[in-house]
PDB file of N, CA and C in Angstrom:
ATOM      1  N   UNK A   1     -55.807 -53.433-214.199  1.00  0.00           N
ATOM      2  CA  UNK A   1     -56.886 -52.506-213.891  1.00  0.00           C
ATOM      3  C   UNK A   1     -58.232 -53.224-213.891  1.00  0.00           C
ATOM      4  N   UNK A   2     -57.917 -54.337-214.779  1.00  0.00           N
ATOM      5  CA  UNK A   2     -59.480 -55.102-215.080  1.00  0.00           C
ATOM      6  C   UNK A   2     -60.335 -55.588-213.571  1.00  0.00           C
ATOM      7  N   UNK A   3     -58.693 -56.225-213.190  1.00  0.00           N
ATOM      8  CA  UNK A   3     -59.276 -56.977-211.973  1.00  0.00           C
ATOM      9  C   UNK A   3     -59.575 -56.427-210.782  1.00  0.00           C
ATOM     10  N   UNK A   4     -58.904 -54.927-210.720  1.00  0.00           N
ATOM     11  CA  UNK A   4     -59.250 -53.766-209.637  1.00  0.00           C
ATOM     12  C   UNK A   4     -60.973 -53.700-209.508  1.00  0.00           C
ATOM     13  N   UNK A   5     -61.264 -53.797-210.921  1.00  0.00           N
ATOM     14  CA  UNK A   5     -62.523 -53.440-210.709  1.00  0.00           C
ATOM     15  C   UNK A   5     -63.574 -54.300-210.359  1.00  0.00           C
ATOM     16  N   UNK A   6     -63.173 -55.558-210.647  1.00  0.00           N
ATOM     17  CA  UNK A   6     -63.811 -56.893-210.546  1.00  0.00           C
ATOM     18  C   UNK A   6     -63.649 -57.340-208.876  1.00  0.00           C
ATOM     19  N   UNK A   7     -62.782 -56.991-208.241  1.00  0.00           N
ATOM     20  CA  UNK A   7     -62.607 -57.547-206.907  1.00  0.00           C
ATOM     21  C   UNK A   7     -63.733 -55.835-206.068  1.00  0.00           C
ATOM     22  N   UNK A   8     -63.375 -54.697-207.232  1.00  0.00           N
ATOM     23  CA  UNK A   8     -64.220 -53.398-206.429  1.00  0.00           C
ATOM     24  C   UNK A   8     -65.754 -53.657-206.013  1.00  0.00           C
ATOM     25  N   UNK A   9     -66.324 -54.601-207.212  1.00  0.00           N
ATOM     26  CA  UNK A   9     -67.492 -55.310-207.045  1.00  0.00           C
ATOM     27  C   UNK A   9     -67.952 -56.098-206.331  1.00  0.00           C
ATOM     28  N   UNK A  10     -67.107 -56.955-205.881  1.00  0.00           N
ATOM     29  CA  UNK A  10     -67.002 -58.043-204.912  1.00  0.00           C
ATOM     30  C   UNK A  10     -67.867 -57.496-203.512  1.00  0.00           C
ATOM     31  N   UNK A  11     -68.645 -58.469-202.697  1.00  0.00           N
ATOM     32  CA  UNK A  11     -69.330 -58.144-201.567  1.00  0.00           C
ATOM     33  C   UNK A  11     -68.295 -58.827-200.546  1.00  0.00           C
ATOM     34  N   UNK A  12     -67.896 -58.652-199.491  1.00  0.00           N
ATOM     35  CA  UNK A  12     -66.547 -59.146-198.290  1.00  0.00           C
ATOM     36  C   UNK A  12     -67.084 -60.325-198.497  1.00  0.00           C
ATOM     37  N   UNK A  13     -68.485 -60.874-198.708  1.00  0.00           N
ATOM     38  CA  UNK A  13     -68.056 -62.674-198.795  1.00  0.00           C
ATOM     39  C   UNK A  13     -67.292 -63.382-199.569  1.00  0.00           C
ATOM     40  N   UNK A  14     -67.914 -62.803-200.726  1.00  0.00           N
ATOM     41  CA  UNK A  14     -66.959 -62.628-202.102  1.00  0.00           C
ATOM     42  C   UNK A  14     -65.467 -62.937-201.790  1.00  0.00           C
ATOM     43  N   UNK A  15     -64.823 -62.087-201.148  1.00  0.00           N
ATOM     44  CA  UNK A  15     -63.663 -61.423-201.176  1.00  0.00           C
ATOM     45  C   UNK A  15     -63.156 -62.374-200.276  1.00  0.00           C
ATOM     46  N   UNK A  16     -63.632 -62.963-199.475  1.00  0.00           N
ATOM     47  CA  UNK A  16     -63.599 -63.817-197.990  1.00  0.00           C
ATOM     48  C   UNK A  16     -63.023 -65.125-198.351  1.00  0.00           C
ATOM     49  N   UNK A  17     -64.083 -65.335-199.312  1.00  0.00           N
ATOM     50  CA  UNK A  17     -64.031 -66.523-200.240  1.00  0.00           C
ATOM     51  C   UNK A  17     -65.638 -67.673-198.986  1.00  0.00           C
ATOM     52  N   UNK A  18     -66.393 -66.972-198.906  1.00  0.00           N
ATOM     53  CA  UNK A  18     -67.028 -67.324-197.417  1.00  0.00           C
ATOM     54  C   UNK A  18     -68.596 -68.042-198.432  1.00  0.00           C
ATOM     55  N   UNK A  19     -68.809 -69.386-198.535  1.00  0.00           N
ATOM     56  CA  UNK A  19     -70.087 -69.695-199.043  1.00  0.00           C
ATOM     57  C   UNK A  19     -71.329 -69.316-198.302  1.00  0.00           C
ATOM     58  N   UNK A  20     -70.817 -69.626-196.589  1.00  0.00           N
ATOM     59  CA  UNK A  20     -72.390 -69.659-196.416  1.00  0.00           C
ATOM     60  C   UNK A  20     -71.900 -69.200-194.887  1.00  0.00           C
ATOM     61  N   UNK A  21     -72.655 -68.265-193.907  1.00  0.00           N
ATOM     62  CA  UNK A  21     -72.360 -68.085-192.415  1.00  0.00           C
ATOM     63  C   UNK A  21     -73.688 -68.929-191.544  1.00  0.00           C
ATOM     64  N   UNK A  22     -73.525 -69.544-190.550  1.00  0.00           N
ATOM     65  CA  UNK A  22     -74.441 -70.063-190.341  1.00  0.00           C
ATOM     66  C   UNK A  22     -74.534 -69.716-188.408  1.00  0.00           C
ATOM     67  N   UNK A  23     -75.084 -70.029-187.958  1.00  0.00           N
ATOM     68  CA  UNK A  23     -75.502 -69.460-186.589  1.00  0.00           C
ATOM     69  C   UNK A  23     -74.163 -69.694-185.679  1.00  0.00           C
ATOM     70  N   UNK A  24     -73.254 -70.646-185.735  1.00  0.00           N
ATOM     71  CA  UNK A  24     -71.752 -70.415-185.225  1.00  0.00           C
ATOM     72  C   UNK A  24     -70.780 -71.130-186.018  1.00  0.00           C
ATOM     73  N   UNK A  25     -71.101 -70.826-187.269  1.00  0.00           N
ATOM     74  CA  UNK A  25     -69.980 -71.272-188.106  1.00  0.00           C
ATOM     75  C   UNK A  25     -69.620 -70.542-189.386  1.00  0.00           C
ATOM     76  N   UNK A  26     -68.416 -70.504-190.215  1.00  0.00           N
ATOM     77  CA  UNK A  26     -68.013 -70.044-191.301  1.00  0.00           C
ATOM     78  C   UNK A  26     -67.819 -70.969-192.839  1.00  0.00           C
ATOM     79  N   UNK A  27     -68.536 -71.202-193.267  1.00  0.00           N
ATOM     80  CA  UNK A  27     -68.482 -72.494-194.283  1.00  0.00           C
ATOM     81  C   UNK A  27     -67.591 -71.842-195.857  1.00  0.00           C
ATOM     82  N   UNK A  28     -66.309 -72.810-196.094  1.00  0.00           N
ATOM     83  CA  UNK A  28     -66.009 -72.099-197.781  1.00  0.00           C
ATOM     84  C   UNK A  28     -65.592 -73.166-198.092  1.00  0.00           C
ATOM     85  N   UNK A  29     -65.307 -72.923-199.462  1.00  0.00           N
ATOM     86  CA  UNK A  29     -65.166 -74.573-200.301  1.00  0.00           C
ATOM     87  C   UNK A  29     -64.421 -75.186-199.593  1.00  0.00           C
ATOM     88  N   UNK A  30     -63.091 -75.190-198.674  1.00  0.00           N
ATOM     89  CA  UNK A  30     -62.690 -76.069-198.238  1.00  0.00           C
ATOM     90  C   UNK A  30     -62.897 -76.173-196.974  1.00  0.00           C
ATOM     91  N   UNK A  31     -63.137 -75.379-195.900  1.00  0.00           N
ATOM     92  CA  UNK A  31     -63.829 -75.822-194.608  1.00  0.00           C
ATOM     93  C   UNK A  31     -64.633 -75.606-193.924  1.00  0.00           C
ATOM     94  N   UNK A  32     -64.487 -75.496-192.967  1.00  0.00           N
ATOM     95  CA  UNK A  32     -66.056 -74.607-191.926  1.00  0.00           C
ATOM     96  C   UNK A  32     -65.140 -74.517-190.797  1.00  0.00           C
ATOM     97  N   UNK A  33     -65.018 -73.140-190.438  1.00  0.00           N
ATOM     98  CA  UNK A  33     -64.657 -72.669-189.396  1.00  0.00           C
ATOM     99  C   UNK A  33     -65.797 -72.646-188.314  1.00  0.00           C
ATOM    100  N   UNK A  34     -65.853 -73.150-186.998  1.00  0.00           N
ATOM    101  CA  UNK A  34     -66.711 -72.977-185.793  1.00  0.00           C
ATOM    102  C   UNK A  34     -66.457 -71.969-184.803  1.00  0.00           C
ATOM    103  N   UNK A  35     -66.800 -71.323-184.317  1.00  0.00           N
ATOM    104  CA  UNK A  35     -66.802 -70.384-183.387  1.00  0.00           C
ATOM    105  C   UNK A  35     -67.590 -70.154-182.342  1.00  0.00           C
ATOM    106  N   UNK A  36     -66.825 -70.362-181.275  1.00  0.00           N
ATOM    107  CA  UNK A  36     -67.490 -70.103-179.808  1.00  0.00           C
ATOM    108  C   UNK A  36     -67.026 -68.992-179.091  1.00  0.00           C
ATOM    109  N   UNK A  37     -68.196 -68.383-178.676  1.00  0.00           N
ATOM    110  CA  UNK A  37     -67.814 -66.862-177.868  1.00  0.00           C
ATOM    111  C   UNK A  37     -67.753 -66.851-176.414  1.00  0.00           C
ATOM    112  N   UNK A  38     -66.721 -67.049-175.748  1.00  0.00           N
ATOM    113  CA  UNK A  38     -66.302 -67.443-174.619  1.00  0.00           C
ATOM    114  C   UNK A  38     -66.678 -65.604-173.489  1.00  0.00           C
ATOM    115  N   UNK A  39     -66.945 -65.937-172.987  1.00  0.00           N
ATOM    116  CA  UNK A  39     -67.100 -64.751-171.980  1.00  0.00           C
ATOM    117  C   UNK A  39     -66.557 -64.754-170.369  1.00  0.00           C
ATOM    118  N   UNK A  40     -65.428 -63.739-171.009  1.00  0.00           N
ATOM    119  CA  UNK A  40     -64.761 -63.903-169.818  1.00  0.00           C
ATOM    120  C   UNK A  40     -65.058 -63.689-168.339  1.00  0.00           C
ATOM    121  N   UNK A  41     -64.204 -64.389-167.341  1.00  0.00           N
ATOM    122  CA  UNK A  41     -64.655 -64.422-166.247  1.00  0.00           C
ATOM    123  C   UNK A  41     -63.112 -63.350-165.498  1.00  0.00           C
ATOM    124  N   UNK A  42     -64.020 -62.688-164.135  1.00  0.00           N
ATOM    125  CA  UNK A  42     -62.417 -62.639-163.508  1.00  0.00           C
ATOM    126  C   UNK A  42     -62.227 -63.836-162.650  1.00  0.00           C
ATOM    127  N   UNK A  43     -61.147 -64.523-163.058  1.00  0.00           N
ATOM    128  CA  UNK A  43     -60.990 -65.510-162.848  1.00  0.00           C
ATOM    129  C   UNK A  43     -60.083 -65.284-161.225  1.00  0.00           C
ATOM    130  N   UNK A  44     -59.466 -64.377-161.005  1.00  0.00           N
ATOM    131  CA  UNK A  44     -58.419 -63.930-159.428  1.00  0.00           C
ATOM    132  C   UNK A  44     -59.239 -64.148-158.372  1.00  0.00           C
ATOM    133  N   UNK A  45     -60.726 -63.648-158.346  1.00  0.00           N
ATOM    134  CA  UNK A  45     -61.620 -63.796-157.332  1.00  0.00           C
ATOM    135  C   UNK A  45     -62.635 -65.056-157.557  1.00  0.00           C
ATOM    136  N   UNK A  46     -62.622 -65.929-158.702  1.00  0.00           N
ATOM    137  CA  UNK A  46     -63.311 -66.933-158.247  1.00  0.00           C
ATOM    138  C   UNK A  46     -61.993 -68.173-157.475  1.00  0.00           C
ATOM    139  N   UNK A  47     -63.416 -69.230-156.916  1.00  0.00           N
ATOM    140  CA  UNK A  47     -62.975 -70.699-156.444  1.00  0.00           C
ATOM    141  C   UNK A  47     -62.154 -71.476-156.725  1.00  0.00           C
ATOM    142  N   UNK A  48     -61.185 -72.019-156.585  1.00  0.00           N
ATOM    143  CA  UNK A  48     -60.726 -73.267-157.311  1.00  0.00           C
ATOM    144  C   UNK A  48     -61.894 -74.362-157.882  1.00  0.00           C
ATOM    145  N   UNK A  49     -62.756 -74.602-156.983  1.00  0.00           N
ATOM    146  CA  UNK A  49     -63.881 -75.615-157.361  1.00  0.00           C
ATOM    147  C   UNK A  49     -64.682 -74.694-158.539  1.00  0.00           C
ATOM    148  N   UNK A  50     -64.643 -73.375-158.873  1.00  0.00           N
ATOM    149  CA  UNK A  50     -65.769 -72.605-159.796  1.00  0.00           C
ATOM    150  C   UNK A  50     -64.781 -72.606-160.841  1.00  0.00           C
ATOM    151  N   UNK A  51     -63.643 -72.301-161.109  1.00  0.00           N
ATOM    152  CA  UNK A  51     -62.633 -72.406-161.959  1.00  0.00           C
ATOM    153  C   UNK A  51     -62.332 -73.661-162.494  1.00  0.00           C
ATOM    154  N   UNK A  52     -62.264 -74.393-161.856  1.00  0.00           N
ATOM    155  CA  UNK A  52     -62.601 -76.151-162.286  1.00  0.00           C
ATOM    156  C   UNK A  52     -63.614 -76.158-162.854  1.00  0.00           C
ATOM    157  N   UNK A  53     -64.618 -76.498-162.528  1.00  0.00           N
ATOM    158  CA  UNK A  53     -66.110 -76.205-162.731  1.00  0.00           C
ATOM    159  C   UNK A  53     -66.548 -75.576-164.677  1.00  0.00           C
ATOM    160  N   UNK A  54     -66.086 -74.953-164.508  1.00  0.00           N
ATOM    161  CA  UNK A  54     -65.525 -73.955-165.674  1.00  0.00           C
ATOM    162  C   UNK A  54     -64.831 -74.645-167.100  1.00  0.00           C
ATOM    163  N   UNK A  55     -63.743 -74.715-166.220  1.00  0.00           N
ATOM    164  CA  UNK A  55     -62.836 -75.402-167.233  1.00  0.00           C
ATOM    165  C   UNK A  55     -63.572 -77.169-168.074  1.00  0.00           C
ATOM    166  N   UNK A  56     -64.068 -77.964-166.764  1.00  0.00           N
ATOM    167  CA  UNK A  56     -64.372 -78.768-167.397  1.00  0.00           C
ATOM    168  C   UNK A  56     -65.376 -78.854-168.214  1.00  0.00           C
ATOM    169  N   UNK A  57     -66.478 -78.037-167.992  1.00  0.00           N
ATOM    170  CA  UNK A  57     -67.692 -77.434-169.047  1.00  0.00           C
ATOM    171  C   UNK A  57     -67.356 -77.367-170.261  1.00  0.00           C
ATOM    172  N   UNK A  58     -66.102 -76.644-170.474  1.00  0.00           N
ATOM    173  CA  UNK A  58     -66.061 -76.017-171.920  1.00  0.00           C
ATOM    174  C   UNK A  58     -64.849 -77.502-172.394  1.00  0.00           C
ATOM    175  N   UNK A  59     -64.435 -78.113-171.604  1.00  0.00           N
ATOM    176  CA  UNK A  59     -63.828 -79.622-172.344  1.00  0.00           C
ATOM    177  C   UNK A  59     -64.777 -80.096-172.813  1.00  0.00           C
ATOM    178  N   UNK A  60     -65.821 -80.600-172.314  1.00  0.00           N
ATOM    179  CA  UNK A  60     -66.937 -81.296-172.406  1.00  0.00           C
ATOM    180  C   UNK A  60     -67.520 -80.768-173.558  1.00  0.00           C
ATOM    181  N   UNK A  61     -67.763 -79.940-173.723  1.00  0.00           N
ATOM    182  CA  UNK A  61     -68.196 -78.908-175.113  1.00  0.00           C
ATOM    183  C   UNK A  61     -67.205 -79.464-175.938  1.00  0.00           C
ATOM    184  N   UNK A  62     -65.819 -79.490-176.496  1.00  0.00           N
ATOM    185  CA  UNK A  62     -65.218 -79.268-177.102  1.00  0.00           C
ATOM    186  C   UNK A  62     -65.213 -80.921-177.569  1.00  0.00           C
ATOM    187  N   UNK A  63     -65.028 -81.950-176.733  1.00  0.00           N
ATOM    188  CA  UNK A  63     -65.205 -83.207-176.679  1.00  0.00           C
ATOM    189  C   UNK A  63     -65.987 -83.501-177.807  1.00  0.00           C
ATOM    190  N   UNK A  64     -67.294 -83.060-178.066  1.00  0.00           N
ATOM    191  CA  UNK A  64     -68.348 -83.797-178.507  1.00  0.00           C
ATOM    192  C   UNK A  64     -68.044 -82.967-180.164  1.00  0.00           C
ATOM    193  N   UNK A  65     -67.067 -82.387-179.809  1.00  0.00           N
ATOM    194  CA  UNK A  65     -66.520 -82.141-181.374  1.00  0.00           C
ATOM    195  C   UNK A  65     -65.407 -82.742-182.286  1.00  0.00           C
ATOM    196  N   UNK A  66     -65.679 -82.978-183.202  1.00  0.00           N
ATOM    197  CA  UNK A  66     -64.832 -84.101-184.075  1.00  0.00           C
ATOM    198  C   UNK A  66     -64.133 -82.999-185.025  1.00  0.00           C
ATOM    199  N   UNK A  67     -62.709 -83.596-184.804  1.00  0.00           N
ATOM    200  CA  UNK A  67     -62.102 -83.061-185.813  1.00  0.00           C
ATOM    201  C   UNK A  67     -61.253 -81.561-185.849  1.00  0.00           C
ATOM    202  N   UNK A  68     -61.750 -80.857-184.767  1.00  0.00           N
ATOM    203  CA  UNK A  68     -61.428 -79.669-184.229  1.00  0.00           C
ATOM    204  C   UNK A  68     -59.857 -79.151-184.745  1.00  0.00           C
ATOM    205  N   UNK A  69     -60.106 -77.992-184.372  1.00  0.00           N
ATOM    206  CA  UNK A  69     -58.380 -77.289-184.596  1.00  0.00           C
ATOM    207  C   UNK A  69     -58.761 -76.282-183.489  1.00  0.00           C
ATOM    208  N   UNK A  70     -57.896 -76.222-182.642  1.00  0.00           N
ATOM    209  CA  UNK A  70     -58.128 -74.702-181.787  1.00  0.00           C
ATOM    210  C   UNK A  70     -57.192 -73.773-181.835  1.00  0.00           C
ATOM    211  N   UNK A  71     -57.573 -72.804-182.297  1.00  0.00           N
ATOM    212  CA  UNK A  71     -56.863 -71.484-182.832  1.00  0.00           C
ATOM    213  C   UNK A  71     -57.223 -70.081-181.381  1.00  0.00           C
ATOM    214  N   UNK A  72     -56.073 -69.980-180.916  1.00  0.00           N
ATOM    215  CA  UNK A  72     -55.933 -69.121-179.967  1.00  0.00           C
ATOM    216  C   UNK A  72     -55.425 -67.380-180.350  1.00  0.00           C
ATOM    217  N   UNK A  73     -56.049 -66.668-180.327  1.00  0.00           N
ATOM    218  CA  UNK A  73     -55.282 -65.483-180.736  1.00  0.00           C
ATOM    219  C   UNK A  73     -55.396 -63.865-179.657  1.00  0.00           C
TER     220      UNK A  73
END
């Protein structure tokens, strides 16, 4: 019961286990999650060359990141 009440107190960072949020990232004692907000395209009616175009942008982005994990959901 003790701890019911002790986690009731808790703020979701708390609870998260979340140290610090920062303008696109999630920082806790053991990592930092990054997050990019992708906005989708309809992709049926664009180009092959705009769809390319596209794709290699966000490699290039991802490139200049070390260490990465990409989590798809």
């Amino acid at each position: 019961m003790k701890n019911k009440n002790k986690q009731q107190n808790q703020n979701t960072r708390q609870l998260l286990g979340i140290d610090e949020i920062t303008e696109y990232s999630l920082k806790t004692a053991f990592s930092e999650a990054v997050f990019f907000s992708i906005k989708p395209s309809n992709i049926s009616v664009m180009s092959e060359a705009n769809l390319s175009a596209k794709i290699y942008s966000l490699m290039s982005v991802l490139k200049g990141l070390t260490g990465i994990e990409i989590n798809s959901r």
